[in-house]
PDB file of N, CA and C in Angstrom:
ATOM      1  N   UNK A   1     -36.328 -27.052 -68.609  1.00  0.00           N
ATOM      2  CA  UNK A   1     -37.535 -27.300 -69.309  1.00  0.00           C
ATOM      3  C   UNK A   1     -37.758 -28.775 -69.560  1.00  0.00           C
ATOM      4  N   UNK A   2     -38.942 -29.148 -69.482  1.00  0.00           N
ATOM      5  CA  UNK A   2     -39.303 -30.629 -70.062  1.00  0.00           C
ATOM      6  C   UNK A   2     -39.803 -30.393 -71.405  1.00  0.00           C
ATOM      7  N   UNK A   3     -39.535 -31.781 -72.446  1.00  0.00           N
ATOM      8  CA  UNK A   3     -39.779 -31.928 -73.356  1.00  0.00           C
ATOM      9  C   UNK A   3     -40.947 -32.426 -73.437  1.00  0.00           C
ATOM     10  N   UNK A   4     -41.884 -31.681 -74.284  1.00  0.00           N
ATOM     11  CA  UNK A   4     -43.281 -32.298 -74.564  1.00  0.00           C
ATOM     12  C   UNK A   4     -43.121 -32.433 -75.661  1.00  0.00           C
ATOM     13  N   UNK A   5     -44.183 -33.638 -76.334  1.00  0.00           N
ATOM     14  CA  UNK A   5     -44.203 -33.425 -77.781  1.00  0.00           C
ATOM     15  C   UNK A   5     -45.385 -32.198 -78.328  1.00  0.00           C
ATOM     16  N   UNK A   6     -45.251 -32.032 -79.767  1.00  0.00           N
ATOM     17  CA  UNK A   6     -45.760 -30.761 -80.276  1.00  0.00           C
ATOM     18  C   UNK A   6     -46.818 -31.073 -80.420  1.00  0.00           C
ATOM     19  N   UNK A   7     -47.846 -30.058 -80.719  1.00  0.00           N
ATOM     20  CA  UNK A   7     -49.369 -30.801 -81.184  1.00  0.00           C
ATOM     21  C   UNK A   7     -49.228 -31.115 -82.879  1.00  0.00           C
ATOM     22  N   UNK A   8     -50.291 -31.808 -83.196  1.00  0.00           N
ATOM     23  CA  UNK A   8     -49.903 -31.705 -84.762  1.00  0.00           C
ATOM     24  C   UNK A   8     -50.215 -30.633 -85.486  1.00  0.00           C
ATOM     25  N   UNK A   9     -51.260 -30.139 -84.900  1.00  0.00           N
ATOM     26  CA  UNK A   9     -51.071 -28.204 -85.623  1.00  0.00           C
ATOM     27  C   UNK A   9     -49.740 -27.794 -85.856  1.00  0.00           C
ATOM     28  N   UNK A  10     -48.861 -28.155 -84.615  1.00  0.00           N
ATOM     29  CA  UNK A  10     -47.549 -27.257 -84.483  1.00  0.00           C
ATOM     30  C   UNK A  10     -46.647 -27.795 -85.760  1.00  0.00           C
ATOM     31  N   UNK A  11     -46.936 -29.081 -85.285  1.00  0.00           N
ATOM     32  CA  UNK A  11     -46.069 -30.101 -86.841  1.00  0.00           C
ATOM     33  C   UNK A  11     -46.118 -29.319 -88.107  1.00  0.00           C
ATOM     34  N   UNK A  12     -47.251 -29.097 -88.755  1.00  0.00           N
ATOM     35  CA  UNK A  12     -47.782 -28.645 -89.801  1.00  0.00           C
ATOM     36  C   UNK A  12     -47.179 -27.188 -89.877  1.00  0.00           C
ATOM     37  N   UNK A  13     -47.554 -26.554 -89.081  1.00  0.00           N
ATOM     38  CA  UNK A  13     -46.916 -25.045 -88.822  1.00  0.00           C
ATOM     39  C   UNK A  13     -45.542 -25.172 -89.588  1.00  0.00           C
ATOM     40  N   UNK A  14     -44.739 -25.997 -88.882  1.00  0.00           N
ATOM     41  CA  UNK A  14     -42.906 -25.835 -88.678  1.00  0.00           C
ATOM     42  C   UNK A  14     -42.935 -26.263 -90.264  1.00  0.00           C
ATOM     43  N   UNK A  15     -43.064 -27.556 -90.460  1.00  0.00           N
ATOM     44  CA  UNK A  15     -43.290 -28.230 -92.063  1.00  0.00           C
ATOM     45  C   UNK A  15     -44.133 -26.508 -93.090  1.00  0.00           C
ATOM     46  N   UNK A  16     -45.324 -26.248 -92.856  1.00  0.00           N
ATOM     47  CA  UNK A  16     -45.217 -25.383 -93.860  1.00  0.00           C
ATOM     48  C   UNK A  16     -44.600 -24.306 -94.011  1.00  0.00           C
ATOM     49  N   UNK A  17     -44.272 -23.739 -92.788  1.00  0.00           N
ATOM     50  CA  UNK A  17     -43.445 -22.302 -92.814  1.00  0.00           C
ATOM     51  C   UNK A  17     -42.067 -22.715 -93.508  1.00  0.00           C
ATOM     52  N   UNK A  18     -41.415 -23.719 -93.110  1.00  0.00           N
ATOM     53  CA  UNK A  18     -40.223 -24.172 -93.861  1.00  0.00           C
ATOM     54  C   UNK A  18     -39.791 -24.345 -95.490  1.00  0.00           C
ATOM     55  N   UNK A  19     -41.309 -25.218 -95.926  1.00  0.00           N
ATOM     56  CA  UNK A  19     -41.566 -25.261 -97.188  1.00  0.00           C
ATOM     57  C   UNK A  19     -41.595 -23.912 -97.956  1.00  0.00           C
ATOM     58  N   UNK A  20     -42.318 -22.698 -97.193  1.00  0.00           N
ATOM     59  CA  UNK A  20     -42.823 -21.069 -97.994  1.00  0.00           C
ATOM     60  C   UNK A  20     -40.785 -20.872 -97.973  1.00  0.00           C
ATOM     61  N   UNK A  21     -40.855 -21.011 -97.152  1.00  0.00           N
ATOM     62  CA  UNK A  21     -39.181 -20.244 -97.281  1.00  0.00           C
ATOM     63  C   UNK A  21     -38.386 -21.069 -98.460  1.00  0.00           C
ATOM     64  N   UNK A  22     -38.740 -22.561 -98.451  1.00  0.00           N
ATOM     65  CA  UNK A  22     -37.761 -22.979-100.004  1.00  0.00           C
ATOM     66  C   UNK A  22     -38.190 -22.753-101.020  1.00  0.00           C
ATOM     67  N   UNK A  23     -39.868 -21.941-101.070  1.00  0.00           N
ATOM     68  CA  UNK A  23     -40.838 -21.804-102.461  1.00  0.00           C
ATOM     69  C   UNK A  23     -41.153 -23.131-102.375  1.00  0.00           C
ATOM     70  N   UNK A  24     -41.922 -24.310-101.907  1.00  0.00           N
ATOM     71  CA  UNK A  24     -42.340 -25.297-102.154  1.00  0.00           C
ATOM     72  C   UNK A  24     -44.017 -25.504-101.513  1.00  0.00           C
ATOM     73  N   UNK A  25     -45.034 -25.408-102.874  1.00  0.00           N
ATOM     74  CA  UNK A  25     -46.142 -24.812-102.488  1.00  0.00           C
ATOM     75  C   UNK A  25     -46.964 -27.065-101.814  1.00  0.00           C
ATOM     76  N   UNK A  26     -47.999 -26.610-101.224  1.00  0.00           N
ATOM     77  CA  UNK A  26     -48.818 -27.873-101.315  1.00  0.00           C
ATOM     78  C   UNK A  26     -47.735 -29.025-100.123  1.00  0.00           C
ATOM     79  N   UNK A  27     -47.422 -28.668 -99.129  1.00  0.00           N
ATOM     80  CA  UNK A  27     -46.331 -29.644 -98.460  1.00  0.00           C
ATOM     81  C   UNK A  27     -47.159 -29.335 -96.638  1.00  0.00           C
ATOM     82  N   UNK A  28     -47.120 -31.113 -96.501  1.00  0.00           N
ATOM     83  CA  UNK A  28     -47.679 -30.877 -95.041  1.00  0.00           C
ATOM     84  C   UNK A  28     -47.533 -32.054 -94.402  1.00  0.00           C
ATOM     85  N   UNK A  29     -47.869 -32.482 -93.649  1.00  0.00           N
ATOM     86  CA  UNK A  29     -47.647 -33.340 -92.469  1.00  0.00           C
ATOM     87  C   UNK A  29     -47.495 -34.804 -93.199  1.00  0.00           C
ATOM     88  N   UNK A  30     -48.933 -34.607 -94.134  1.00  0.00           N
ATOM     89  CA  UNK A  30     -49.020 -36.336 -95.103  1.00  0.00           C
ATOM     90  C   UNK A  30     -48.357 -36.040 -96.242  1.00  0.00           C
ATOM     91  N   UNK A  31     -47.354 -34.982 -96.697  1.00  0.00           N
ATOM     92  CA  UNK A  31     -46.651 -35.161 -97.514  1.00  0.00           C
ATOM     93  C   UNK A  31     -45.860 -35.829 -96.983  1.00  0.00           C
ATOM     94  N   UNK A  32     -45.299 -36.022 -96.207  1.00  0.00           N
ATOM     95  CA  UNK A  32     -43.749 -36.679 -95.368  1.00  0.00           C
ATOM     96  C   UNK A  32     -44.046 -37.680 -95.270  1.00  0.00           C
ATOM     97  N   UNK A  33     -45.223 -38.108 -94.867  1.00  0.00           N
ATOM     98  CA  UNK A  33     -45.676 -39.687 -94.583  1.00  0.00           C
ATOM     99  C   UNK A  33     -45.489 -40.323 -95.855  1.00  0.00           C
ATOM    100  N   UNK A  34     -46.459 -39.655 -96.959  1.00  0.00           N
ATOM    101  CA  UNK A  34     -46.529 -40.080 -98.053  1.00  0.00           C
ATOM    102  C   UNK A  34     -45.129 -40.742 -98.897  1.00  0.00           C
ATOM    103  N   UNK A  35     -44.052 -39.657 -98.743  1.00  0.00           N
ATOM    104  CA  UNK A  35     -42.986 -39.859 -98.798  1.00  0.00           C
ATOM    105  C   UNK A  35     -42.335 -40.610 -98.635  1.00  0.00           C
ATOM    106  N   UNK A  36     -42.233 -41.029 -97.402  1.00  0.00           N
ATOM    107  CA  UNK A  36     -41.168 -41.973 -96.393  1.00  0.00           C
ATOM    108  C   UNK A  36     -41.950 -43.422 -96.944  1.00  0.00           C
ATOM    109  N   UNK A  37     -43.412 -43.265 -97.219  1.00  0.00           N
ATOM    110  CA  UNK A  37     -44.017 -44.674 -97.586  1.00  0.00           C
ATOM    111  C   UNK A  37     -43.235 -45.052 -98.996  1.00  0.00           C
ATOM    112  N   UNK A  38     -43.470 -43.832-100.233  1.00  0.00           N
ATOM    113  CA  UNK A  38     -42.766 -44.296-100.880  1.00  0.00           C
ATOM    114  C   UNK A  38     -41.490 -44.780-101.230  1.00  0.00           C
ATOM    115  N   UNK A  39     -40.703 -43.864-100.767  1.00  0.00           N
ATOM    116  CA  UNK A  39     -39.485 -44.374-100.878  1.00  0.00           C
ATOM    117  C   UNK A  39     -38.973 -45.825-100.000  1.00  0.00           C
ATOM    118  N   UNK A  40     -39.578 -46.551 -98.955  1.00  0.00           N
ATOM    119  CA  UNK A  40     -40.080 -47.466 -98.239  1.00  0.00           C
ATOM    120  C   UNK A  40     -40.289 -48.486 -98.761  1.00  0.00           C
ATOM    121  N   UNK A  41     -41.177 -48.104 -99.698  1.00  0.00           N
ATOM    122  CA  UNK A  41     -41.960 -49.572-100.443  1.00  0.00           C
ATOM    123  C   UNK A  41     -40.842 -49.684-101.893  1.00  0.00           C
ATOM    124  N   UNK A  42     -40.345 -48.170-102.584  1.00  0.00           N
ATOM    125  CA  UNK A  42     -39.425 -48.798-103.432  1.00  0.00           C
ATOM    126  C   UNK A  42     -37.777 -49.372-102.996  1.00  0.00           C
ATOM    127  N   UNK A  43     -37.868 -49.499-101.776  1.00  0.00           N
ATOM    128  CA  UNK A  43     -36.054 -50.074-101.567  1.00  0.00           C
ATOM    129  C   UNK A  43     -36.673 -51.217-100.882  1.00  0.00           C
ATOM    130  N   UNK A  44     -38.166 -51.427-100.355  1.00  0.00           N
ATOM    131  CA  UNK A  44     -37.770 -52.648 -99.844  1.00  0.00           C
ATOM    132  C   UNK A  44     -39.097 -53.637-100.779  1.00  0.00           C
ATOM    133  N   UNK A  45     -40.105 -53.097-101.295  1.00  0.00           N
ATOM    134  CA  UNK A  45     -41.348 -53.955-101.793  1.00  0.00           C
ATOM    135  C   UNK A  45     -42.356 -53.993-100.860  1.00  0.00           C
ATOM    136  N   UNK A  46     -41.791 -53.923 -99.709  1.00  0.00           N
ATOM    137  CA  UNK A  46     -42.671 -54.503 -98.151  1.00  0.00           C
ATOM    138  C   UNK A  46     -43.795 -53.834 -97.986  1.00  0.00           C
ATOM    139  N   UNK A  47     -45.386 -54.116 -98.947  1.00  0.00           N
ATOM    140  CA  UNK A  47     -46.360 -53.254 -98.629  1.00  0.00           C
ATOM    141  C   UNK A  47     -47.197 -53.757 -97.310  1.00  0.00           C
ATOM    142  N   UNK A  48     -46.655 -55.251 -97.237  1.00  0.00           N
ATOM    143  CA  UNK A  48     -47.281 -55.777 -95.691  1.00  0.00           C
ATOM    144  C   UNK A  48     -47.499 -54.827 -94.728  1.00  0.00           C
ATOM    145  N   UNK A  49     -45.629 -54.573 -94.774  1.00  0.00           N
ATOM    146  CA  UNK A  49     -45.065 -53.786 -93.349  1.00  0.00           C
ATOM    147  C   UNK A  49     -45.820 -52.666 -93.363  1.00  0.00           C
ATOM    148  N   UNK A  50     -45.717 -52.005 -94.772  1.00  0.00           N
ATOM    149  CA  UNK A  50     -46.053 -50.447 -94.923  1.00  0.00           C
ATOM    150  C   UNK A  50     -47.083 -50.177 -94.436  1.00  0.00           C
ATOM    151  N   UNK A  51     -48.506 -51.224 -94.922  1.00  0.00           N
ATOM    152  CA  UNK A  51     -49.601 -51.064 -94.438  1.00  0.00           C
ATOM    153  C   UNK A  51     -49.793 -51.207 -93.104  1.00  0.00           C
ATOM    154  N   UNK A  52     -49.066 -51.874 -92.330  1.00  0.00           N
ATOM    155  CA  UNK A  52     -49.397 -51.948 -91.122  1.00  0.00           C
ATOM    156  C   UNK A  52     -49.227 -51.112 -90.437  1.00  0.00           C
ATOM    157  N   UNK A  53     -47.572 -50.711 -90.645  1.00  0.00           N
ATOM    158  CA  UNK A  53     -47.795 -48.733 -90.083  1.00  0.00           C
ATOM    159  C   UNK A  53     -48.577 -47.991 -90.638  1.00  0.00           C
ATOM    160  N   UNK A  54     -49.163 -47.912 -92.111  1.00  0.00           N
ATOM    161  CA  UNK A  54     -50.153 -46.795 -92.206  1.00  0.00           C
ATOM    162  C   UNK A  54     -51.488 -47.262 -91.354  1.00  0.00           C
ATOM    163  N   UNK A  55     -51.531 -48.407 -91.116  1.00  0.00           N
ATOM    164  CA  UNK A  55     -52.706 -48.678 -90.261  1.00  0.00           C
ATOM    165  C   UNK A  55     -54.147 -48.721 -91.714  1.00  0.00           C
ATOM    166  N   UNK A  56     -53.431 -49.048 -92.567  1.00  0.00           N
ATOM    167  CA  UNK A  56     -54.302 -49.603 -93.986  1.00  0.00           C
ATOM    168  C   UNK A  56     -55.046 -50.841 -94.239  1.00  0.00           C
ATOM    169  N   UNK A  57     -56.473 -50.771 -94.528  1.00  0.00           N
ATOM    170  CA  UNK A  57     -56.932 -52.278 -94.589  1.00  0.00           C
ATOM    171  C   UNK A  57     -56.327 -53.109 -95.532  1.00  0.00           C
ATOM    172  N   UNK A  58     -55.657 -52.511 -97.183  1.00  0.00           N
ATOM    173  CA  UNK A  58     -55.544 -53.337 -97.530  1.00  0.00           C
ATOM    174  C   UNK A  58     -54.407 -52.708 -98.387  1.00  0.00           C
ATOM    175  N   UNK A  59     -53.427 -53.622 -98.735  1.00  0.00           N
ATOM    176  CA  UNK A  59     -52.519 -53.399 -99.535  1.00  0.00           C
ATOM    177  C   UNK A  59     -52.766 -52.627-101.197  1.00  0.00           C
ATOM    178  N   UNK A  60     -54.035 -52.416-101.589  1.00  0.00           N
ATOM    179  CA  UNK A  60     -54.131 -51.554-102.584  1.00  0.00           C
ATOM    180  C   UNK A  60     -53.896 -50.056-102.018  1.00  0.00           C
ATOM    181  N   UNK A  61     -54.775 -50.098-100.783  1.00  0.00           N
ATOM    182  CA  UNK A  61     -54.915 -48.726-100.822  1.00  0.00           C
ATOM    183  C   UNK A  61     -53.835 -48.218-100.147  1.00  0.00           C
ATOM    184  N   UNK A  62     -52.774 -48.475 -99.491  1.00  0.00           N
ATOM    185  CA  UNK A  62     -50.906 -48.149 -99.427  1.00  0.00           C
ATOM    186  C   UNK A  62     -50.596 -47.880-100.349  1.00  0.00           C
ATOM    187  N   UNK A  63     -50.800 -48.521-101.508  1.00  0.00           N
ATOM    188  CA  UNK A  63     -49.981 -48.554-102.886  1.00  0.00           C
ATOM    189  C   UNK A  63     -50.589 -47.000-103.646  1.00  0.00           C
ATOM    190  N   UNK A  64     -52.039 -47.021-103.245  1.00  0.00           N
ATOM    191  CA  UNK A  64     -52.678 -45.912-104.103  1.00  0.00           C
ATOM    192  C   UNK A  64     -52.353 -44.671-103.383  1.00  0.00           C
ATOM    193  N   UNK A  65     -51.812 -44.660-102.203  1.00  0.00           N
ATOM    194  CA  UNK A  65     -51.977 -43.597-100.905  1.00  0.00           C
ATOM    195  C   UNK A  65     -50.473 -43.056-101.118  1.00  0.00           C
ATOM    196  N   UNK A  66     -49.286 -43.946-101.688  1.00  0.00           N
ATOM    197  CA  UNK A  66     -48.293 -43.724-101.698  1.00  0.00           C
ATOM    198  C   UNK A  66     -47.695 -43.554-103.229  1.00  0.00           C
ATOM    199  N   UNK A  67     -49.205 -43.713-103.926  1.00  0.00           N
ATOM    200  CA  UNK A  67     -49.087 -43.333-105.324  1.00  0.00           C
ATOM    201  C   UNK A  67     -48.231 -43.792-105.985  1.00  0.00           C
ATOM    202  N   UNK A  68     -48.170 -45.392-106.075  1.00  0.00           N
ATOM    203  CA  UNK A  68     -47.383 -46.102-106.474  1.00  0.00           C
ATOM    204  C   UNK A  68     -48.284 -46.340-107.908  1.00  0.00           C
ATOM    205  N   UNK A  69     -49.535 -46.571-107.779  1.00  0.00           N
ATOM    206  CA  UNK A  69     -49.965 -46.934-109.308  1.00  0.00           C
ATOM    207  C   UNK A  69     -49.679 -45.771-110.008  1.00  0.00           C
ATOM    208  N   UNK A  70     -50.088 -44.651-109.470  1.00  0.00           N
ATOM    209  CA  UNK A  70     -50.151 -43.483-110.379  1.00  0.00           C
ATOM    210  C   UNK A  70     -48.378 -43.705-111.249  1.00  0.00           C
ATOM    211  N   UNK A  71     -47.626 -43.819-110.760  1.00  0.00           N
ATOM    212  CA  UNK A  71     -46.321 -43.811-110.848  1.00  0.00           C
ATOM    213  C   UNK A  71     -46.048 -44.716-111.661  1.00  0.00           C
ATOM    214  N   UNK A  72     -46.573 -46.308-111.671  1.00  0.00           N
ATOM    215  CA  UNK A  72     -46.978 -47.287-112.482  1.00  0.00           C
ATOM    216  C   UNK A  72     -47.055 -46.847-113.377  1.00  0.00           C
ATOM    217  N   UNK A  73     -48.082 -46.387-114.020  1.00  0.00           N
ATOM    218  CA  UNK A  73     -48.822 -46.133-114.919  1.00  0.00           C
ATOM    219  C   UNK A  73     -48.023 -44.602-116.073  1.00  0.00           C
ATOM    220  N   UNK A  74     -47.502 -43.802-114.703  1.00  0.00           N
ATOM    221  CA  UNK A  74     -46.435 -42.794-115.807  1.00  0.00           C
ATOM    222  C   UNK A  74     -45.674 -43.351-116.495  1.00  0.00           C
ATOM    223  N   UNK A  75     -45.033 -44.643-116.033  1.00  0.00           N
ATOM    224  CA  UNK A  75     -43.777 -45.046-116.482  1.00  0.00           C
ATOM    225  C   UNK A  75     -44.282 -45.821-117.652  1.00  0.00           C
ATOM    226  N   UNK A  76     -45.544 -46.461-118.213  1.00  0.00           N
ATOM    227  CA  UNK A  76     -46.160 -47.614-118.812  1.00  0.00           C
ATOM    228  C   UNK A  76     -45.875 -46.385-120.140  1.00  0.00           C
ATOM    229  N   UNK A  77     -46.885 -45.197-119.916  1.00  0.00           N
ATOM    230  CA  UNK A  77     -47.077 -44.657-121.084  1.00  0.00           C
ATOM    231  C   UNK A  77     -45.522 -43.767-121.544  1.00  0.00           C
ATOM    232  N   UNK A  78     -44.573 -43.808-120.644  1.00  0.00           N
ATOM    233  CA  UNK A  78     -43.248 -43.051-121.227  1.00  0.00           C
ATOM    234  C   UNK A  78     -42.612 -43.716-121.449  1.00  0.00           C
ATOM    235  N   UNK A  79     -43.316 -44.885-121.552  1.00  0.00           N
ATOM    236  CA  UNK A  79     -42.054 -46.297-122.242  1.00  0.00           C
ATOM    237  C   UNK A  79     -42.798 -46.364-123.255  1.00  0.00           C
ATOM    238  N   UNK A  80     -44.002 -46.118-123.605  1.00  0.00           N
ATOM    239  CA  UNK A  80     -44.856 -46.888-124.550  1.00  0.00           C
ATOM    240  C   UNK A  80     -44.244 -46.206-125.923  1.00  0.00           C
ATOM    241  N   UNK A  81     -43.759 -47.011-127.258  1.00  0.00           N
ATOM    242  CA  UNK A  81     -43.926 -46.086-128.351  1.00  0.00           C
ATOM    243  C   UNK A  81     -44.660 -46.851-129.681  1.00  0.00           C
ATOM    244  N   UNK A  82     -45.154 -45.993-130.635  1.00  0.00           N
ATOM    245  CA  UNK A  82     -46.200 -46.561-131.141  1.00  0.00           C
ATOM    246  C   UNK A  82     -45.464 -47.032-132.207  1.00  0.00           C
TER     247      UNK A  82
END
């Protein structure tokens, strides 16, 4: 047999059927991306790089895509005490 690559339907398929079997609802192709960005940008900072593989105009919207502010912003108010 030759190796082809999968379509991305198929991607999605393998990724969600996998997810139903661990009980993990809402998981798909740009979860993984999403993922790999974040954990990416927190060991190295590099939103240059990041953006350039996401193919992003601008370094906000990596940061917002990889939900780095949102994440920001949890940590602001669970530090905050009055």
């Amino acid at each position: 047999g030759q190796n082809k690559a999968i379509t991305r339907e198929r991607a999605y398929q393998i990724i969600h059927e996998a997810a139903e079997e661990l009980g993990i609802d809402n998981v798909g192709t740009h979860t993984m991306r999403k993922t790999f960005g974040y954990k990416y940008y927190n060991k190295t900072k590099d939103v240059g790089t990041l953006q350039k593989m996401f193919n992003h105009s601008s370094p906000a919207i990596t940061l917002r895509y990889i939900g780095i502010e949102q994440a920001e912003l949890d940590d602001a108010l669970r530090n905050f005490v009055i």
